[in-house]
Structures are given as structure tokens and as C-alpha cells.
Protein backbone atom coordinates (compact mmCIF):
# COMPACT_ATOMS: atom_id res chain seq x y z
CA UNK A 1 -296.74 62.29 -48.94
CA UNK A 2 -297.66 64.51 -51.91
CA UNK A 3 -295.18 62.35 -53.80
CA UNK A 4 -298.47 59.27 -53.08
CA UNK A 5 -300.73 61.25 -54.15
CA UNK A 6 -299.31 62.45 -57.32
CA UNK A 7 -298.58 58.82 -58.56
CA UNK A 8 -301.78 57.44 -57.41
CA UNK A 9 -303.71 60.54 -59.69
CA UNK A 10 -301.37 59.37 -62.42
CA UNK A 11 -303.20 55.98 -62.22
CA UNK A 12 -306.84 57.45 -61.81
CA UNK A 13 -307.89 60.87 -60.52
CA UNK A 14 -308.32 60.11 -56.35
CA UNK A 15 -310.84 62.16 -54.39
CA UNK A 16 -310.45 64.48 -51.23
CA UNK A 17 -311.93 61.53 -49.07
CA UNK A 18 -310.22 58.64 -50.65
CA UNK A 19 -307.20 60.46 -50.33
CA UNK A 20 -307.62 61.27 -46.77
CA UNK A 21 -308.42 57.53 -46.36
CA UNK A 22 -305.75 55.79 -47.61
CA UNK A 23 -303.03 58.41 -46.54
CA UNK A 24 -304.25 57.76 -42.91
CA UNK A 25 -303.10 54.31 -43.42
CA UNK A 26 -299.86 55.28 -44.21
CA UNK A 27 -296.71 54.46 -41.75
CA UNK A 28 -293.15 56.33 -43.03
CA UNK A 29 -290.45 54.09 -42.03
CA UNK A 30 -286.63 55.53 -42.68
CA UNK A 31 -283.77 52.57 -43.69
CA UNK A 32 -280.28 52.46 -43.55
CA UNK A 33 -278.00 52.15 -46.98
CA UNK A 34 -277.46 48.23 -46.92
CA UNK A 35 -280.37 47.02 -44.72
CA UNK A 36 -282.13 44.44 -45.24
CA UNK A 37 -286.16 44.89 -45.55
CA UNK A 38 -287.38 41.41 -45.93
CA UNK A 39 -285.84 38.24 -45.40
CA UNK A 40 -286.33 34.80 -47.37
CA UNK A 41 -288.42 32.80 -45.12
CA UNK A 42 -290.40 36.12 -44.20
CA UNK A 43 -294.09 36.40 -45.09
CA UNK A 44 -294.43 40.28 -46.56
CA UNK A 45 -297.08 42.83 -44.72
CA UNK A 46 -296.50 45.95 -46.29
CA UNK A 47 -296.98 47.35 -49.64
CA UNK A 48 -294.90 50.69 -49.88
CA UNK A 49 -294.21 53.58 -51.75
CA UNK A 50 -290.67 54.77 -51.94
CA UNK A 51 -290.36 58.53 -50.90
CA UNK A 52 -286.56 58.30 -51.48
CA UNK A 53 -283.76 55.35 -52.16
CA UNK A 54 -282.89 52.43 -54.18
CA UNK A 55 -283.64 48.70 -53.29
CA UNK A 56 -283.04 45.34 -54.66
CA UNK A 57 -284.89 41.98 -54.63
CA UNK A 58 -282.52 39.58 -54.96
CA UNK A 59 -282.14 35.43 -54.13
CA UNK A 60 -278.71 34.72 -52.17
CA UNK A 61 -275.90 32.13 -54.27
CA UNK A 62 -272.81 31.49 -52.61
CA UNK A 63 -270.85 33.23 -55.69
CA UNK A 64 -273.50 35.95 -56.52
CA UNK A 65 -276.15 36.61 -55.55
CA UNK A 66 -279.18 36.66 -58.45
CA UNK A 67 -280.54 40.11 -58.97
CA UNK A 68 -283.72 40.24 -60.33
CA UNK A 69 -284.91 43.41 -59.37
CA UNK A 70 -284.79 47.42 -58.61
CA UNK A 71 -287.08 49.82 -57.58
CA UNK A 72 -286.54 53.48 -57.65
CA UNK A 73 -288.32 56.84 -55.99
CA UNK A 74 -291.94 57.57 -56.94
CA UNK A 75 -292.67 53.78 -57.03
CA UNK A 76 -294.51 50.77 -55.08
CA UNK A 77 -292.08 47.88 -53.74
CA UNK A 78 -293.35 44.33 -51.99
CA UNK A 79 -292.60 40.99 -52.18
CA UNK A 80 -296.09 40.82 -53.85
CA UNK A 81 -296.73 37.28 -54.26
CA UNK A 82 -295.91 37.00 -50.81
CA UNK A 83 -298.29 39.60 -49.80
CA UNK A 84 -301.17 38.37 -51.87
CA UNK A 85 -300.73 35.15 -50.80
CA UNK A 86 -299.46 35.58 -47.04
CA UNK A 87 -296.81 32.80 -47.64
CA UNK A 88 -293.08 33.56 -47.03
CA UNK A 89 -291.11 35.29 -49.52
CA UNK A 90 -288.32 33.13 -51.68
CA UNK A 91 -285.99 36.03 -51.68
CA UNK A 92 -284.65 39.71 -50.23
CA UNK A 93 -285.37 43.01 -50.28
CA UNK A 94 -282.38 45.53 -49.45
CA UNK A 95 -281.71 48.78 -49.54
CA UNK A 96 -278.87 49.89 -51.38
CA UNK A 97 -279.30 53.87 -50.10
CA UNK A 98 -280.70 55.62 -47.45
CA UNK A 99 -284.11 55.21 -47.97
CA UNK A 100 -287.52 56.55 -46.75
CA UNK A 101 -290.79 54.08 -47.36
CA UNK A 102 -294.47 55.08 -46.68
CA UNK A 103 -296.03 51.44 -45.51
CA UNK A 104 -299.65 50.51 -46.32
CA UNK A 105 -300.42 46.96 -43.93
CA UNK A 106 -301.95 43.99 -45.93
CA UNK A 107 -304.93 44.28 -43.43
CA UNK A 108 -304.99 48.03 -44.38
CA UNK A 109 -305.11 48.20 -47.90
CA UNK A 110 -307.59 45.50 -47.85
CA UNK A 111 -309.80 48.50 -46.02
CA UNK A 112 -308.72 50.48 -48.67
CA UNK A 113 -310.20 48.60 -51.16
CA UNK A 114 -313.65 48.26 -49.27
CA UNK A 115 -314.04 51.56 -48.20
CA UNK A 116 -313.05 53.49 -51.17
CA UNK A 117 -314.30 54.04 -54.62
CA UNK A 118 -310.68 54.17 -56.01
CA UNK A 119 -308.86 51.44 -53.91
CA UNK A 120 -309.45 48.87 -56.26
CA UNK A 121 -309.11 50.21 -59.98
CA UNK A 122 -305.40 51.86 -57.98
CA UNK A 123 -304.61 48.03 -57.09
CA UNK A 124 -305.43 46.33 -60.41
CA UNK A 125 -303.28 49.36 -62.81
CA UNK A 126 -300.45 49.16 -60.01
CA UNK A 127 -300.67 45.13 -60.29
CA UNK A 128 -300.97 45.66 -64.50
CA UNK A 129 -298.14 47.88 -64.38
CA UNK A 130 -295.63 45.07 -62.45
CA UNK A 131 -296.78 42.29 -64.60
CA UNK A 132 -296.18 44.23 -67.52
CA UNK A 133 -292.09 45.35 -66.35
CA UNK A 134 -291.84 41.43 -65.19
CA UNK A 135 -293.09 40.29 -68.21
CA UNK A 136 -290.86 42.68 -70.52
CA UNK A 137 -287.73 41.64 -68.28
CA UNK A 138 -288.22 37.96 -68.67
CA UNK A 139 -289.13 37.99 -72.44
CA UNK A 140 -285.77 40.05 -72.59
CA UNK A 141 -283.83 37.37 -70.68
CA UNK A 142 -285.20 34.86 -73.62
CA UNK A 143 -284.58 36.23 -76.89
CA UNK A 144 -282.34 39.54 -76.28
CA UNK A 145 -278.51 38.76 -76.12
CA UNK A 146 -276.14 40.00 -72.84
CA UNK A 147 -275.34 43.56 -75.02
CA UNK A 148 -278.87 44.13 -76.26
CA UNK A 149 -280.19 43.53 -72.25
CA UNK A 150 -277.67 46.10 -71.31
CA UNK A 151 -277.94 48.53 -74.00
CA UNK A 152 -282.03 48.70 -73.54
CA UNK A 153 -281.42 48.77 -69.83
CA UNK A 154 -279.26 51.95 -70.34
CA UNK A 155 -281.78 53.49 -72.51
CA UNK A 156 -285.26 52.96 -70.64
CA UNK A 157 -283.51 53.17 -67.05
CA UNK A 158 -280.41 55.38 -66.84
CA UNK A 159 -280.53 55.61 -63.04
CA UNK A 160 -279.55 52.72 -62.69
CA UNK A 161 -276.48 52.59 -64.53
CA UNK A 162 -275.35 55.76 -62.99
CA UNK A 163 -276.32 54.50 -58.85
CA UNK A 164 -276.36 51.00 -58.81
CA UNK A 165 -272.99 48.52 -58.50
CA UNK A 166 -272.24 47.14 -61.38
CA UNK A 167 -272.33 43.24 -60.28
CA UNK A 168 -276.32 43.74 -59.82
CA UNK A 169 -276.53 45.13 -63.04
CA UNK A 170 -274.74 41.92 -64.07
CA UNK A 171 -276.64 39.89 -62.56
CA UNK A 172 -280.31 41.68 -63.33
CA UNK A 173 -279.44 41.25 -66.82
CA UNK A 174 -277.98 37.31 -66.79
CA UNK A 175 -274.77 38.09 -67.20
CA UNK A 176 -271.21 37.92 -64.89
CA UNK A 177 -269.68 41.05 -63.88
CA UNK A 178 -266.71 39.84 -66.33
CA UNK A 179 -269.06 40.13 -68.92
CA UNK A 180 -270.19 43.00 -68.02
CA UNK A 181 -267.39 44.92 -68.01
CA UNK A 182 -266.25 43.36 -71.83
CA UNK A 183 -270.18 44.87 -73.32
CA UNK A 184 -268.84 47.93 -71.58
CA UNK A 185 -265.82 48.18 -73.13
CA UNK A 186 -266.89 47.05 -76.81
CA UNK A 187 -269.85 50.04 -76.61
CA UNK A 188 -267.55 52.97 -75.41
């Protein structure tokens, strides 16, 4: 739980009783490698922070599925517009690991940001900082080409590269695995 607390003083420095607060919210749920989190046609509850793991929001094709997507250790993973607006979710969440989640309820962190001094300026930098990685993905998908998305992928997020199959990658950045695998080979 340390882990929370470091990223959330990251964001802005969090008192003793905030702290106390909002970790007593906190539910740690363990997943399977593989296991699916959420469910198109699901409305999302939680907002969590990932202790450990890899996961992957993704909307189902017949051929491939369309990775748009990944969220690492030390960060917060939802189906956000689904929890802001209690509708269901468009899409999955999976874990492609073993992974170990700390859960904060929609009805809870709505507490949070009542009865804390910090709850609010935490949710506006953590909703700044996914607006700001969506934004810089999409603007990539519309002016970068395939070998540029993969190259800057490589540099500002070697983990995945290294953990992550390489037909998500594909897909993340717009691309077939077929193509893929020719940037590969043209950059090594």
C-alpha cells in the first residue's frame, strides 16, 4: 500500500489523515494471468491502483482484437468514462500477468473527495495525466507513420516491448502483426 501512497505524494503532498482515509477505502483484489476484469456491456465500479501486473483495454474483432491500451505497476486503471458516467463500458479489461489491484468503489472515492482536503486536486492531476497519454496516443495514430509509432513506443515505454505479445503491440500502434514484424526487421 506504500506503493499508493508514494504515487499519490507524487501528485500533491497527502496528509496523515487523508492518507488514513482513503487507504481505508482500499480493497486488494489478486487476478489470474489472462482474466478478464471488465466485460463490454459492464458498467465499471472501481478505480484501482496496480500493485503488480500488466493489463489491456481492448474492443473484441473477429480477426484481432483492437488494442488500445496498457497499464503497468505504480499506476491507476478503469474504464473511466464508464465510471464517471455509470454507463456500461464499450470494451475489456484483461490481465495479461498475475496481477494484484488495490480497488477504490465509485461510491467511495466520491467520499474521498468530500471528506478530504486532497481527494479532489488527486482526481483532477490523475484525470489530466490520462487525457494527456490519450491525447498523445491518438495525435500519434494521425500524423506519425507505423515505424515512427513503434520506434517512440520503444523509447518512452520499454516494458512493454520486452512483456507484452507482440500482436497487441500491433494493434496499440495501428498496425498488423505482419507489419510489425517487417518495422522490426528493417530497425535491427
Amino acid at each position: 500500500m506504500n506503493q499508493i501512497r508514494n504515487s499519490l505524494n507524487e501528485i500533491s503532498n497527502i496528509s496523515d489523515a487523508d492518507w488514513n482515509y482513503f487507504s481505508s477505502k482500499l480493497k486488494k483484489i489478486e487476478f489470474n494471468k489472462k482474466e478478464t476484469i471488465l466485460s463490454n456491456g459492464q458498467t465499471e465500479n472501481y478505480l484501482s491502483f496496480v500493485e503488480n501486473g500488466i493489463l489491456r483495454l481492448y474492443i473484441p474483432k473477429v480477426d484481432n482484437d483492437i488494442t488500445f491500451g496498457f497499464v503497468f505497476k505504480n499506476s491507476f486503471i478503469s474504464a473511466y468514462d464508464s465510471f464517471l458516467t455509470q454507463l456500461p463500458s464499450e470494451y475489456y479489461i484483461e490481465t495479461l500477468v498475475k496481477t494484484t489491484l488495490w480497488r477504490l468503489t465509485f461510491d467511495d472515492l466520491n467520499k474521498i473527495y468530500r471528506n478530504t482536503k486532497i481527494g479532489n486536486e488527486i482526481g483532477r492531476k490523475n484525470a489530466e495525466k490520462l487525457f494527456l497519454i490519450k491525447s498523445k496516443r491518438e495525435l500519434s495514430l494521425l500524423k506519425d507513420t507505423p515505424e515512427k509509432r513503434y520506434l517512440n513506443l520503444f523509447k518512452e515505454r520499454p516494458q512493454l516491448i520486452k512483456q507484452i505479445p507482440l500482436k497487441y503491440i500491433a494493434s496499440y500502434i495501428g498496425i498488423t502483426p505482419q507489419a510489425l514484424s517487417r518495422i522490426r526487421r528493417r530497425i535491427s
